[in-house]
PDB file of N, CA and C in Angstrom:
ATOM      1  N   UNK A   1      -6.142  20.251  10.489  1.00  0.00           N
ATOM      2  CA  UNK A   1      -6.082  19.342  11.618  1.00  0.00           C
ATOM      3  C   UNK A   1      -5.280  18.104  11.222  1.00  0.00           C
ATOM      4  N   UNK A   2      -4.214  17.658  11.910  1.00  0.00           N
ATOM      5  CA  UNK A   2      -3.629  16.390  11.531  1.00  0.00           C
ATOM      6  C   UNK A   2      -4.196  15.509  12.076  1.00  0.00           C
ATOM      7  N   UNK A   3      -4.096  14.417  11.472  1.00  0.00           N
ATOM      8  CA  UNK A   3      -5.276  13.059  12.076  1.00  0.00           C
ATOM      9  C   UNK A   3      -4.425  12.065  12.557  1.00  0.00           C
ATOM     10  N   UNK A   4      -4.506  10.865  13.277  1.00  0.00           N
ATOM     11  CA  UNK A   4      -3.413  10.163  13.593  1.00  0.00           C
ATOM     12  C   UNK A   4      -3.285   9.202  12.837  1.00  0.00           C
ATOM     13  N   UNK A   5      -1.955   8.483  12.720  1.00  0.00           N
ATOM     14  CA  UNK A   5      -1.877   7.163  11.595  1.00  0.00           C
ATOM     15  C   UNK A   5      -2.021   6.051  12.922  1.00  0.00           C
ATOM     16  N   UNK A   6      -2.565   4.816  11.996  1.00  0.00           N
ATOM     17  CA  UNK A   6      -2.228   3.500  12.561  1.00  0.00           C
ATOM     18  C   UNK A   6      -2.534   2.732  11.488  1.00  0.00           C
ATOM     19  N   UNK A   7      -1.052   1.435  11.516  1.00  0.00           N
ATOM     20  CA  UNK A   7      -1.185   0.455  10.768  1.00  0.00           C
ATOM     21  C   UNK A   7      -1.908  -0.932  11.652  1.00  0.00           C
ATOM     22  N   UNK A   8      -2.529  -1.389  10.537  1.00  0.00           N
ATOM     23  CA  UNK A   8      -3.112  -2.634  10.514  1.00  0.00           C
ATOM     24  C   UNK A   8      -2.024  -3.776  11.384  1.00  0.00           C
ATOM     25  N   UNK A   9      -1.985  -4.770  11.406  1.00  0.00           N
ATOM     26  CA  UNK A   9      -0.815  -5.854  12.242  1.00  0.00           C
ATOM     27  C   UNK A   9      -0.657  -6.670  10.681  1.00  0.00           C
ATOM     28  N   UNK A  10      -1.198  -6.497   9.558  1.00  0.00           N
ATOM     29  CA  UNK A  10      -0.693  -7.291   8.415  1.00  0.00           C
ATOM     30  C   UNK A  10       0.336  -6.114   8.014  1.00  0.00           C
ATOM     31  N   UNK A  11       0.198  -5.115   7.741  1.00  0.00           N
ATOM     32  CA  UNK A  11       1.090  -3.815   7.347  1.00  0.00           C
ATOM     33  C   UNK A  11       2.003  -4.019   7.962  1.00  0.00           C
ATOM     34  N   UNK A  12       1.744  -4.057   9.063  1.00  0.00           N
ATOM     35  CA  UNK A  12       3.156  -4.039  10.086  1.00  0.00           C
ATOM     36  C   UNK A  12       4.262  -4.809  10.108  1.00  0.00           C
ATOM     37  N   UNK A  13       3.474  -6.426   9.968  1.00  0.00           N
ATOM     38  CA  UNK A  13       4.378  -7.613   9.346  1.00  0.00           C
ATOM     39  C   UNK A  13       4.925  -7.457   8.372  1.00  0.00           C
ATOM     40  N   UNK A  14       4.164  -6.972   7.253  1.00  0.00           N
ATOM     41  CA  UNK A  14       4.654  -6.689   5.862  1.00  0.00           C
ATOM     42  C   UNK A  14       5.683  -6.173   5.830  1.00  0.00           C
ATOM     43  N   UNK A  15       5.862  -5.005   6.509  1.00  0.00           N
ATOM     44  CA  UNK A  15       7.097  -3.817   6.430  1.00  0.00           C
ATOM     45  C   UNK A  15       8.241  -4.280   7.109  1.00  0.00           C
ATOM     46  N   UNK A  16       7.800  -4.983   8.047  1.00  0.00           N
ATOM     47  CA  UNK A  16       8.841  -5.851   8.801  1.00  0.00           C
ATOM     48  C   UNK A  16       9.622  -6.967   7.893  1.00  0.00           C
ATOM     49  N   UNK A  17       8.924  -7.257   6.842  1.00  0.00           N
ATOM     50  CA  UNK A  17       9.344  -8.906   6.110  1.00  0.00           C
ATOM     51  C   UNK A  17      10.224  -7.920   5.286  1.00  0.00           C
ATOM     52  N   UNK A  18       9.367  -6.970   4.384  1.00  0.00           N
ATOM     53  CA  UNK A  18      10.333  -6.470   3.469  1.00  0.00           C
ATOM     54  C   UNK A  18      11.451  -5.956   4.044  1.00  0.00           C
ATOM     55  N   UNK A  19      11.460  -5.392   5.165  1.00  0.00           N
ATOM     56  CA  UNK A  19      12.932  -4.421   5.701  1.00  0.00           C
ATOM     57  C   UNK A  19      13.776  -5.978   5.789  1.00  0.00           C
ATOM     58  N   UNK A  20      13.354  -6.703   6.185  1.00  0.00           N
ATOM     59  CA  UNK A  20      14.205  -8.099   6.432  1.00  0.00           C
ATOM     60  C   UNK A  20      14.858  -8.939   5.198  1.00  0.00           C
ATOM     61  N   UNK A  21      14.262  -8.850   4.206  1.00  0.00           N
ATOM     62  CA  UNK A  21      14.163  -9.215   2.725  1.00  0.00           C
ATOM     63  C   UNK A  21      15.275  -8.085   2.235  1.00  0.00           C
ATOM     64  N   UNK A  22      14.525  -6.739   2.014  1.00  0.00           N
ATOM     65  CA  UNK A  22      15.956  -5.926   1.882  1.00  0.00           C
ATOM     66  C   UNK A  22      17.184  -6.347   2.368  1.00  0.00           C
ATOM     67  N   UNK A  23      17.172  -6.062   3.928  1.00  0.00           N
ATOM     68  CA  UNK A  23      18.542  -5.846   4.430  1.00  0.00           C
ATOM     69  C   UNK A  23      19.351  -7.287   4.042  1.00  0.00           C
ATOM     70  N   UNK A  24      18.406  -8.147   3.812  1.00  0.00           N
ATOM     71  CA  UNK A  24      19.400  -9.604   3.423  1.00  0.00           C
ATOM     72  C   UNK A  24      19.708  -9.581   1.713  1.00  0.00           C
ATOM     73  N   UNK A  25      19.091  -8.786   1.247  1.00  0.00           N
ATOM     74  CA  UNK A  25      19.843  -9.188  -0.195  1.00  0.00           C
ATOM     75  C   UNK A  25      20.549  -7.585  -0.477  1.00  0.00           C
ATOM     76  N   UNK A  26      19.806  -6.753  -0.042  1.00  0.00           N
ATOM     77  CA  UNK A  26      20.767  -4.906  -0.527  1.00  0.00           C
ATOM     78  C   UNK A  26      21.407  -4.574   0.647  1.00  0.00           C
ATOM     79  N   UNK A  27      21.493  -4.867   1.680  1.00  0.00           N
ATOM     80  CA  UNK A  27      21.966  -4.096   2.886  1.00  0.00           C
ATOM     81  C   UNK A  27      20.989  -3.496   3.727  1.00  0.00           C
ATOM     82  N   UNK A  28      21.431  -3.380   4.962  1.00  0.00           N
ATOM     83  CA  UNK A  28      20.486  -3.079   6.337  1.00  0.00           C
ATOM     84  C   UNK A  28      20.312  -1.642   5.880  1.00  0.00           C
ATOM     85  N   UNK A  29      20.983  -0.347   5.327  1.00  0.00           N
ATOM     86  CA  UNK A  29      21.011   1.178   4.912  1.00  0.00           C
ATOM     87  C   UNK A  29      19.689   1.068   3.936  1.00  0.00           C
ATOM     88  N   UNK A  30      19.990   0.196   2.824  1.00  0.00           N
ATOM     89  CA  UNK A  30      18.935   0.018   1.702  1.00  0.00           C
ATOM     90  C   UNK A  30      17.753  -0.260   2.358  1.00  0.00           C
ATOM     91  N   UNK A  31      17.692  -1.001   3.255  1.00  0.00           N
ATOM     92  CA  UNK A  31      16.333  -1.681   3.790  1.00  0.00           C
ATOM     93  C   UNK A  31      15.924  -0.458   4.373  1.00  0.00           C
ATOM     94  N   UNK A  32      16.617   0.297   5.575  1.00  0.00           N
ATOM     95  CA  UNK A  32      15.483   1.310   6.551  1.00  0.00           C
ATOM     96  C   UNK A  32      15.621   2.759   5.504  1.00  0.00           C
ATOM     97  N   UNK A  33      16.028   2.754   4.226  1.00  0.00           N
ATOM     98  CA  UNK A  33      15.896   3.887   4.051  1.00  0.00           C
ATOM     99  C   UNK A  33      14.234   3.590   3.008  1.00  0.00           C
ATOM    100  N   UNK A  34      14.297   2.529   2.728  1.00  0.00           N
ATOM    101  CA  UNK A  34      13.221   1.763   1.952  1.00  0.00           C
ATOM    102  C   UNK A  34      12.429   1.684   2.254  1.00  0.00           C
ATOM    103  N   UNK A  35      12.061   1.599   3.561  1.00  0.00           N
ATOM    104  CA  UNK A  35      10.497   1.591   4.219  1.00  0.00           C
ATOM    105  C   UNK A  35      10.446   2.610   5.186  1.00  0.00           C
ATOM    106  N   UNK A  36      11.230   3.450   5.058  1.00  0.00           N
ATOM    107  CA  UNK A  36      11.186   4.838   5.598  1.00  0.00           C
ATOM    108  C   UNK A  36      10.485   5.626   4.699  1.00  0.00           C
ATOM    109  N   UNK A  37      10.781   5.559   3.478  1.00  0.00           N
ATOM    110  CA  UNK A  37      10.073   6.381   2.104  1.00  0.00           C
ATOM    111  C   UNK A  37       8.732   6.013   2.443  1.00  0.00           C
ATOM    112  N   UNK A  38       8.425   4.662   2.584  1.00  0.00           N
ATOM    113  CA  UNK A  38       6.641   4.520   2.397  1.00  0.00           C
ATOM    114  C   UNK A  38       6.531   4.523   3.731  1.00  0.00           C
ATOM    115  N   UNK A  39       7.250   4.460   5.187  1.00  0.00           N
ATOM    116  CA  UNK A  39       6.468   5.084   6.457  1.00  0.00           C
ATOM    117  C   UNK A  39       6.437   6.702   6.555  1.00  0.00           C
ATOM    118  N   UNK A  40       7.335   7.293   5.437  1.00  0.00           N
ATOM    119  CA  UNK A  40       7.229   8.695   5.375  1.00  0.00           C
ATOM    120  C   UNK A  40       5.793   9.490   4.585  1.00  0.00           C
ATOM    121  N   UNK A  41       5.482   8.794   3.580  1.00  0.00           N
ATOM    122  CA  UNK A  41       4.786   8.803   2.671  1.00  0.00           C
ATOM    123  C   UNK A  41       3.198   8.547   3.465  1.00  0.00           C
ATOM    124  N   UNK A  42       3.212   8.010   3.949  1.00  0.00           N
ATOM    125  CA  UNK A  42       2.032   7.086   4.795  1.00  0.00           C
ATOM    126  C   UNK A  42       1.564   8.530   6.208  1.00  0.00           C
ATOM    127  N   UNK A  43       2.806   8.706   6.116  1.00  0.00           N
ATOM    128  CA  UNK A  43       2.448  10.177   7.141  1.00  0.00           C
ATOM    129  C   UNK A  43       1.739  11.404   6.432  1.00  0.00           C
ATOM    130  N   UNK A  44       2.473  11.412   5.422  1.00  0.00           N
ATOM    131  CA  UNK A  44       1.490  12.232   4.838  1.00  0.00           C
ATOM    132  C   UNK A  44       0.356  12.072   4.481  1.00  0.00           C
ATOM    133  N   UNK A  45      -0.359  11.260   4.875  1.00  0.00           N
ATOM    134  CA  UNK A  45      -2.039  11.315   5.128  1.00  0.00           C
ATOM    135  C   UNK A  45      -2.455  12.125   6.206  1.00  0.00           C
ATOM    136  N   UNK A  46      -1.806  11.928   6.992  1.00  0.00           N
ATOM    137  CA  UNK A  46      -2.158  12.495   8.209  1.00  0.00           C
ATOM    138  C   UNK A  46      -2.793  14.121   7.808  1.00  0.00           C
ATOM    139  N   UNK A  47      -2.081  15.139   6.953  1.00  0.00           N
ATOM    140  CA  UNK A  47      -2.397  16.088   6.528  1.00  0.00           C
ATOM    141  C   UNK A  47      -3.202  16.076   5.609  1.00  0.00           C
ATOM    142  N   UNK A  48      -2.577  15.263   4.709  1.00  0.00           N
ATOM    143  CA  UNK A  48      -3.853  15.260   2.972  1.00  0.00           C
ATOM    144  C   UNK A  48      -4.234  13.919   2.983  1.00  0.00           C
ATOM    145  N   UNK A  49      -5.422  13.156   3.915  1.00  0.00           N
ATOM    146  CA  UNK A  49      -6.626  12.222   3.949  1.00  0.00           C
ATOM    147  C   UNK A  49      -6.564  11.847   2.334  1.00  0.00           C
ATOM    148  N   UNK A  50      -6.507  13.072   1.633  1.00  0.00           N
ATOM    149  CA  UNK A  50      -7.401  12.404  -0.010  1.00  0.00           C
ATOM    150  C   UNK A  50      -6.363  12.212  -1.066  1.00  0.00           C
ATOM    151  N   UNK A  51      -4.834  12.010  -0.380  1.00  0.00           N
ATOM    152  CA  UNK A  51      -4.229  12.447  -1.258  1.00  0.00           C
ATOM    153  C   UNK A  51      -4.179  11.309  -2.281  1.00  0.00           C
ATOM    154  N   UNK A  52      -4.562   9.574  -1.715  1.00  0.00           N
ATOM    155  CA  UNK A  52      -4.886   8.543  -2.602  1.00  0.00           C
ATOM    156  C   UNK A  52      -5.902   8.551  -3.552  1.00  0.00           C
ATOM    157  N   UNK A  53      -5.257   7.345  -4.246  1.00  0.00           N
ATOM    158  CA  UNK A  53      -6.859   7.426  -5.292  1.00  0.00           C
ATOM    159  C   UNK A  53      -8.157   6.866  -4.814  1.00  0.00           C
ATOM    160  N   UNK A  54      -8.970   7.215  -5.047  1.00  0.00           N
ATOM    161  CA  UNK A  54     -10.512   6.660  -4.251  1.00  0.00           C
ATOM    162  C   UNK A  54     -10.984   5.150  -5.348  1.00  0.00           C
ATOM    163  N   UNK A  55     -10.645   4.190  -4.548  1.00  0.00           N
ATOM    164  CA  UNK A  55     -10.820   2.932  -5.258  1.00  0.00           C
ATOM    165  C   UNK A  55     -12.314   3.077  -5.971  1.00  0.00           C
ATOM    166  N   UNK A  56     -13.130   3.326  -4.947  1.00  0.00           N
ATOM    167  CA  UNK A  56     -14.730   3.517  -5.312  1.00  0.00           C
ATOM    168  C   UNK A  56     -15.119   4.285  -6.352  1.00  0.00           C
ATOM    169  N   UNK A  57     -14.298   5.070  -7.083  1.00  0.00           N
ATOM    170  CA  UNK A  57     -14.696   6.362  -8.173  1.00  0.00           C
ATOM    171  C   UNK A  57     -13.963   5.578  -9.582  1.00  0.00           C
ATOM    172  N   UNK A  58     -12.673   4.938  -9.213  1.00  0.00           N
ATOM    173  CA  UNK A  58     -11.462   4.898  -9.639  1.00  0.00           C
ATOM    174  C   UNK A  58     -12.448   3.221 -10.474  1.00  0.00           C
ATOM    175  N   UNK A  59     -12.880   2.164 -10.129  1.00  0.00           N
ATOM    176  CA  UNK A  59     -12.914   0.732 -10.057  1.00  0.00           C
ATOM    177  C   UNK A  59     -14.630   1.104  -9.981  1.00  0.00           C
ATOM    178  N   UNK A  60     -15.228   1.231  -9.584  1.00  0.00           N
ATOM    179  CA  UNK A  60     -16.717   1.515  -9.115  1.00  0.00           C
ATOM    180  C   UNK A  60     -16.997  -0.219  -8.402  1.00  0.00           C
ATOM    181  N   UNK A  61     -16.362  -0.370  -7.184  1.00  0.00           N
ATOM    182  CA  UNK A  61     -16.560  -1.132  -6.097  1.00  0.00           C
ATOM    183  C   UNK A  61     -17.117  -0.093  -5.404  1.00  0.00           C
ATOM    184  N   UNK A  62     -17.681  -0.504  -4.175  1.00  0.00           N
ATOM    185  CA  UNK A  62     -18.347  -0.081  -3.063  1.00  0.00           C
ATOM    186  C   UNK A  62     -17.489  -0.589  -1.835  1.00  0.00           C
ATOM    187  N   UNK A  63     -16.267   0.672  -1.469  1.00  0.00           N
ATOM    188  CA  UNK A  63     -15.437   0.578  -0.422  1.00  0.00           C
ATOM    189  C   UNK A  63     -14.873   2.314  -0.424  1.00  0.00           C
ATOM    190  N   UNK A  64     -14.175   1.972   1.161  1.00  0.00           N
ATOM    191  CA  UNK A  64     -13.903   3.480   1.806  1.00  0.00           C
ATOM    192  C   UNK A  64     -12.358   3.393   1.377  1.00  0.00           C
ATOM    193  N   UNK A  65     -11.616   1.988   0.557  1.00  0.00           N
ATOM    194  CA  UNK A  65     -10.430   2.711   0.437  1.00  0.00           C
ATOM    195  C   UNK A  65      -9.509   3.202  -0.153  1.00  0.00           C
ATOM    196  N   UNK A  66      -9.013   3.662   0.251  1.00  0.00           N
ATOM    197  CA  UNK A  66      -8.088   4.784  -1.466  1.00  0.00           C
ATOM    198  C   UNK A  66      -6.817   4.054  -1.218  1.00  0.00           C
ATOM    199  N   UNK A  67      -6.092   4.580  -2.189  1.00  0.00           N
ATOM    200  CA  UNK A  67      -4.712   3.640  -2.064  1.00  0.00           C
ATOM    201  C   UNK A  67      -3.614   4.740  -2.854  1.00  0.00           C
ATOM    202  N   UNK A  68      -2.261   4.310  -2.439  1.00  0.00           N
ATOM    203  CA  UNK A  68      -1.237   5.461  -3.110  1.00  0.00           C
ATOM    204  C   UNK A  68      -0.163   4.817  -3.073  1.00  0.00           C
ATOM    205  N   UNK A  69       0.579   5.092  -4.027  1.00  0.00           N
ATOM    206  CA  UNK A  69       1.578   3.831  -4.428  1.00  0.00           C
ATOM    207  C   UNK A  69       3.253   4.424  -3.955  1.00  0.00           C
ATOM    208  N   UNK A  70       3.917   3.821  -3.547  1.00  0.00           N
ATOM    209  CA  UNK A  70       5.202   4.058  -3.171  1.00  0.00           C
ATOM    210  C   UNK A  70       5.848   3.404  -3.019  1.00  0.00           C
ATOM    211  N   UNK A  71       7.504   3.526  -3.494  1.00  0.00           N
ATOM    212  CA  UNK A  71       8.390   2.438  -3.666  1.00  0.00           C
ATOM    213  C   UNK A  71       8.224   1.359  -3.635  1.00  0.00           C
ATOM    214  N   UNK A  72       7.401   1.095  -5.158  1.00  0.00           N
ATOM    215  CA  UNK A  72       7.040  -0.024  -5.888  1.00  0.00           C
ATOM    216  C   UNK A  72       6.042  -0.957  -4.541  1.00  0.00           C
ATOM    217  N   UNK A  73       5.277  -0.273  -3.740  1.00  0.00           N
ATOM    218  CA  UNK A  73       4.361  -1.043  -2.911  1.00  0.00           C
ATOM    219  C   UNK A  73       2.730  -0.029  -3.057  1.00  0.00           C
ATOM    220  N   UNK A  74       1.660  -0.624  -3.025  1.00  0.00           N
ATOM    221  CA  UNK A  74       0.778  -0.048  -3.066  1.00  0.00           C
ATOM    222  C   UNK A  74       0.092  -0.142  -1.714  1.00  0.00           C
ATOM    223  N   UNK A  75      -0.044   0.925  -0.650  1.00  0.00           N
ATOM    224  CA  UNK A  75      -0.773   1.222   0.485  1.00  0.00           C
ATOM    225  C   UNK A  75      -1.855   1.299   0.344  1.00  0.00           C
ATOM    226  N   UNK A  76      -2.827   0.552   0.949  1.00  0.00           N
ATOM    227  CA  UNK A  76      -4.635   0.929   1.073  1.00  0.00           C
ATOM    228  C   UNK A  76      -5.018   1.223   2.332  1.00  0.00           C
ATOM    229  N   UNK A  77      -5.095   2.149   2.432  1.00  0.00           N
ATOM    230  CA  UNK A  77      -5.836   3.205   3.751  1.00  0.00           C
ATOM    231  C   UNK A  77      -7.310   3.699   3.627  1.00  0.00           C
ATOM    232  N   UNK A  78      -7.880   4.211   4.948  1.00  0.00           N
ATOM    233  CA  UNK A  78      -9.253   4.427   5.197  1.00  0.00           C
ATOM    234  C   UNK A  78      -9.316   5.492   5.884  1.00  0.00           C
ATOM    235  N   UNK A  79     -10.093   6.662   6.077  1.00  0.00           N
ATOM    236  CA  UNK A  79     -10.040   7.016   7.444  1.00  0.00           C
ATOM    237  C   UNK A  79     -11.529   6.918   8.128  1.00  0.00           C
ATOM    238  N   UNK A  80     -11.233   6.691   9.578  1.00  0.00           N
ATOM    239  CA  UNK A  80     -12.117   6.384  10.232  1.00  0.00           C
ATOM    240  C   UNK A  80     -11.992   7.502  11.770  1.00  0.00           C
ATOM    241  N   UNK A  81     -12.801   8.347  11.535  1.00  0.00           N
ATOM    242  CA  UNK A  81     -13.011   9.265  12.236  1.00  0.00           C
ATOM    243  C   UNK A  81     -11.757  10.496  12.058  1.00  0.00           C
ATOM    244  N   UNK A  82     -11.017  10.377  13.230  1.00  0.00           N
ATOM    245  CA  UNK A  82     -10.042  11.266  13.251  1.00  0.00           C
ATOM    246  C   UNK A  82      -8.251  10.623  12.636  1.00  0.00           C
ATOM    247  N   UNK A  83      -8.315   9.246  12.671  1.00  0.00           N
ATOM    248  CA  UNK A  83      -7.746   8.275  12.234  1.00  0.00           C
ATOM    249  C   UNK A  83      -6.928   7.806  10.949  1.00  0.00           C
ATOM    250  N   UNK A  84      -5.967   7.831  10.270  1.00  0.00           N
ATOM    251  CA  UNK A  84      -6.165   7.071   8.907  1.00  0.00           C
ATOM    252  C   UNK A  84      -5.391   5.431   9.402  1.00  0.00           C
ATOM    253  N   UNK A  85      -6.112   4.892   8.769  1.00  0.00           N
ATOM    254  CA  UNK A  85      -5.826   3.520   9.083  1.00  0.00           C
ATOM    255  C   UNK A  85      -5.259   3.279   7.543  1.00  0.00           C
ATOM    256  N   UNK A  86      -3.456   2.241   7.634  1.00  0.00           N
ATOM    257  CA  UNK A  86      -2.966   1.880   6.679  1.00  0.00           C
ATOM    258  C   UNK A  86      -3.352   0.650   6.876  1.00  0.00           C
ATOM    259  N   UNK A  87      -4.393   0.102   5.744  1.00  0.00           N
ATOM    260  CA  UNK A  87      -5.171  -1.159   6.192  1.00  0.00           C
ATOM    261  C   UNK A  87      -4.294  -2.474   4.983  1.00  0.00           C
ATOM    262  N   UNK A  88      -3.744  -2.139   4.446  1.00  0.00           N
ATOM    263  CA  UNK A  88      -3.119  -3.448   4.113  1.00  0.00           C
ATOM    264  C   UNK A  88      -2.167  -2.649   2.517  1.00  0.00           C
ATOM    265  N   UNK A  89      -1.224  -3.691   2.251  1.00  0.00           N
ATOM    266  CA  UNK A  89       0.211  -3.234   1.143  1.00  0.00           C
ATOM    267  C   UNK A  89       0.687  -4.403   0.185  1.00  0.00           C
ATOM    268  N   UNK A  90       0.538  -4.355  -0.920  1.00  0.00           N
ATOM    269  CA  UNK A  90       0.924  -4.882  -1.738  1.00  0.00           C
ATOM    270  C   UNK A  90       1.805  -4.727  -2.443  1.00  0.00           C
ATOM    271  N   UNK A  91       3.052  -5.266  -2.979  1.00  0.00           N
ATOM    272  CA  UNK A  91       4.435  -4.993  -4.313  1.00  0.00           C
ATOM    273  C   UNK A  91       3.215  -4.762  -5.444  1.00  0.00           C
ATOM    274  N   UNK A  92       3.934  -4.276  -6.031  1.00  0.00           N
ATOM    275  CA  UNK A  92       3.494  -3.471  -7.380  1.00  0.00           C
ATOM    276  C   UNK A  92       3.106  -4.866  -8.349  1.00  0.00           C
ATOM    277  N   UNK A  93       3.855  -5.938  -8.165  1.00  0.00           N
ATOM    278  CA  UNK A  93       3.407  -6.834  -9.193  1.00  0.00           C
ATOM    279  C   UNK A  93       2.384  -7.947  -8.689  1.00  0.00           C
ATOM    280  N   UNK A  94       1.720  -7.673  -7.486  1.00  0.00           N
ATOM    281  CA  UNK A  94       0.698  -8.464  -6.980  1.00  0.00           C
ATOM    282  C   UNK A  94      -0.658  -7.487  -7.447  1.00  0.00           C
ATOM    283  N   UNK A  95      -1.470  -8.501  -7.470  1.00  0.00           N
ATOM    284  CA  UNK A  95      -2.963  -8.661  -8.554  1.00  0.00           C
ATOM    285  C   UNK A  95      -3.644  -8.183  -7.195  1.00  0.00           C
ATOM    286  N   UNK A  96      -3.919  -6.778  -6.407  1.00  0.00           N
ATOM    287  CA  UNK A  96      -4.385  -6.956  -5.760  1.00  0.00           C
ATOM    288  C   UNK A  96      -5.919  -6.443  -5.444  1.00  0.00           C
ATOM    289  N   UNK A  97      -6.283  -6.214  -6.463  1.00  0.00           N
ATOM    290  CA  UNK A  97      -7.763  -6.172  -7.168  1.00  0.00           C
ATOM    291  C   UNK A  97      -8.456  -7.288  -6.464  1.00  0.00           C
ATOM    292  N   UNK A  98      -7.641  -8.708  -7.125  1.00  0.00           N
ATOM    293  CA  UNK A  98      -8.105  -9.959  -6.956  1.00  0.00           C
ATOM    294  C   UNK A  98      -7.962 -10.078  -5.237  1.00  0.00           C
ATOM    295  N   UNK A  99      -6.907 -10.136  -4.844  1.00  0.00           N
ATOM    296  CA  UNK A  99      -6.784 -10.221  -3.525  1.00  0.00           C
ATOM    297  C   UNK A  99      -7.861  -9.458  -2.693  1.00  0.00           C
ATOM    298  N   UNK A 100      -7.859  -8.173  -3.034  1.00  0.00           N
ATOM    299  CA  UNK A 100      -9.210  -7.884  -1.877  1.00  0.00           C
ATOM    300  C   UNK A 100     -10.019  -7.643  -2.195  1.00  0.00           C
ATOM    301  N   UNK A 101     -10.548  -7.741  -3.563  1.00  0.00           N
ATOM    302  CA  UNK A 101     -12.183  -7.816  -3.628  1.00  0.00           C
ATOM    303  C   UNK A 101     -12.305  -9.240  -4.682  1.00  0.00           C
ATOM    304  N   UNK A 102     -11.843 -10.185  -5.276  1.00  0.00           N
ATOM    305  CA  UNK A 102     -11.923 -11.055  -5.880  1.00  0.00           C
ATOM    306  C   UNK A 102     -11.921 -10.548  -7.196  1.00  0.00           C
ATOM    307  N   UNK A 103     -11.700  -9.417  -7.602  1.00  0.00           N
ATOM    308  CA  UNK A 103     -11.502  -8.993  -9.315  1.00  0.00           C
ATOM    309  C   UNK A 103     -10.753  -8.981  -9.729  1.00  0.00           C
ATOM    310  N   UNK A 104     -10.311  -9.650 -10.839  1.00  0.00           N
ATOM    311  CA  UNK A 104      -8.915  -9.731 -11.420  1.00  0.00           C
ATOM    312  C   UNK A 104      -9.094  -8.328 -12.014  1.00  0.00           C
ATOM    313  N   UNK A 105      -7.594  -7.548 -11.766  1.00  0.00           N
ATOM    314  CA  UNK A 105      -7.163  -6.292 -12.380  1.00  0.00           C
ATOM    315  C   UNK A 105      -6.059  -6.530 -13.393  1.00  0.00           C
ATOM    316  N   UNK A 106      -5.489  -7.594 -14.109  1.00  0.00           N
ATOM    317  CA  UNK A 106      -5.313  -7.829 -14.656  1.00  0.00           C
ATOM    318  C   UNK A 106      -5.218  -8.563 -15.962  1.00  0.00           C
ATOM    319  N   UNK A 107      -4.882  -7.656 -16.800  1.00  0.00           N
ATOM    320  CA  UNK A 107      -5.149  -7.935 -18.520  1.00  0.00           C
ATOM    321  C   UNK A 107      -4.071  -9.048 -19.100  1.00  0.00           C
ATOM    322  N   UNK A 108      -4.564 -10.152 -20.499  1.00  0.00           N
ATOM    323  CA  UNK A 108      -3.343 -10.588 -20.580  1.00  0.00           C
ATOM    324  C   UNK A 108      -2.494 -10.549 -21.130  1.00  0.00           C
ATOM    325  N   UNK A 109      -2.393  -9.140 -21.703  1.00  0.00           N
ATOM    326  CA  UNK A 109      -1.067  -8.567 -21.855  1.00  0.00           C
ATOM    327  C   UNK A 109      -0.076  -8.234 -20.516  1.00  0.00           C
ATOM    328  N   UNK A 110      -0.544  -7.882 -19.437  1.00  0.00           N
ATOM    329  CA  UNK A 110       0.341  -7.800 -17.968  1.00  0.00           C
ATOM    330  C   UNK A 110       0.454  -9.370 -17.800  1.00  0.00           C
ATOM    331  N   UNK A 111      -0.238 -10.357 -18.015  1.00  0.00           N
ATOM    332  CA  UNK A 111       0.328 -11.772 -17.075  1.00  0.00           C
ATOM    333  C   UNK A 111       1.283 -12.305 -18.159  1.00  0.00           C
ATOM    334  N   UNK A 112       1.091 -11.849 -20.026  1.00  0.00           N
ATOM    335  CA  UNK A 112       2.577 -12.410 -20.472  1.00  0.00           C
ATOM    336  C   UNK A 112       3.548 -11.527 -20.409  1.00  0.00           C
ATOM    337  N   UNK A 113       3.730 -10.405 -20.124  1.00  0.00           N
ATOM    338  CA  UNK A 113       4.771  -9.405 -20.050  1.00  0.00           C
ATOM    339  C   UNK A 113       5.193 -10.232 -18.302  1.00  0.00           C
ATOM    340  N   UNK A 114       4.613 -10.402 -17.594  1.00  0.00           N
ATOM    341  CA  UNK A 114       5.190 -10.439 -16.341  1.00  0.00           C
ATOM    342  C   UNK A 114       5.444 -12.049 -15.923  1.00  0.00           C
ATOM    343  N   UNK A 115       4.435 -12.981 -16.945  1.00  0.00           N
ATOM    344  CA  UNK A 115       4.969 -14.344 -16.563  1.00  0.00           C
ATOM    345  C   UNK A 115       4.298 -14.917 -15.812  1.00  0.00           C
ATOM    346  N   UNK A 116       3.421 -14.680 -15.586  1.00  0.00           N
ATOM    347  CA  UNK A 116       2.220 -15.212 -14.589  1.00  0.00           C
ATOM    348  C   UNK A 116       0.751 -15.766 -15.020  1.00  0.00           C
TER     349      UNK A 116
END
């Protein structure tokens, strides 16, 4: 059974900033082929629900959402009924452990390798 997608209105912005961010520093081609990969990618939930990692097994928080990483952005989705909801996206070098549950996921060997 395929389930339907819907993004969040922060996702949506997001994908919107980055295609905008792209197309102003790589080109408008670079940008929609760029968030085509992760709106392509994002479809494929629709078929394989589990194909993310289950934060809850993965972290042992107490949450419904899994997450799967693509062109250097990390997607966190849920599903809710027949639904998968892309509930929010982070670049690969955002702490986002900290961001949505307040846990830093980072060691400080990643904040001097990365400068932060």
């Amino acid at each position: 059974m395929k389930l339907k997608l819907a993004y969040s209105q922060i996702v949506r912005r997001k994908l919107q900033s980055l295609k905008l961010y792209l197309s102003q520093h790589y080109g408008e081609e670079f940008a929609r082929k760029s968030v085509k990969k992760i709106t392509d990618r994002a479809r494929d939930l629709q078929n394989s629900p589990d194909l993310g990692v289950d934060l809850s097994a993965k972290y042992g928080i107490d949450t419904d959402y899994r997450v799967i990483f693509v062109n250097h952005n990390h997607l966190f989705y849920y599903r809710d009924g027949d639904t998968v909801i892309i509930a929010e996206m982070f670049g690969e070098k955002e702490d986002f452990m900290l961001r949505l549950f307040g846990v830093s996921g980072r060691t400080q060997e990643s904040i001097d390798y990365w400068g932060e």
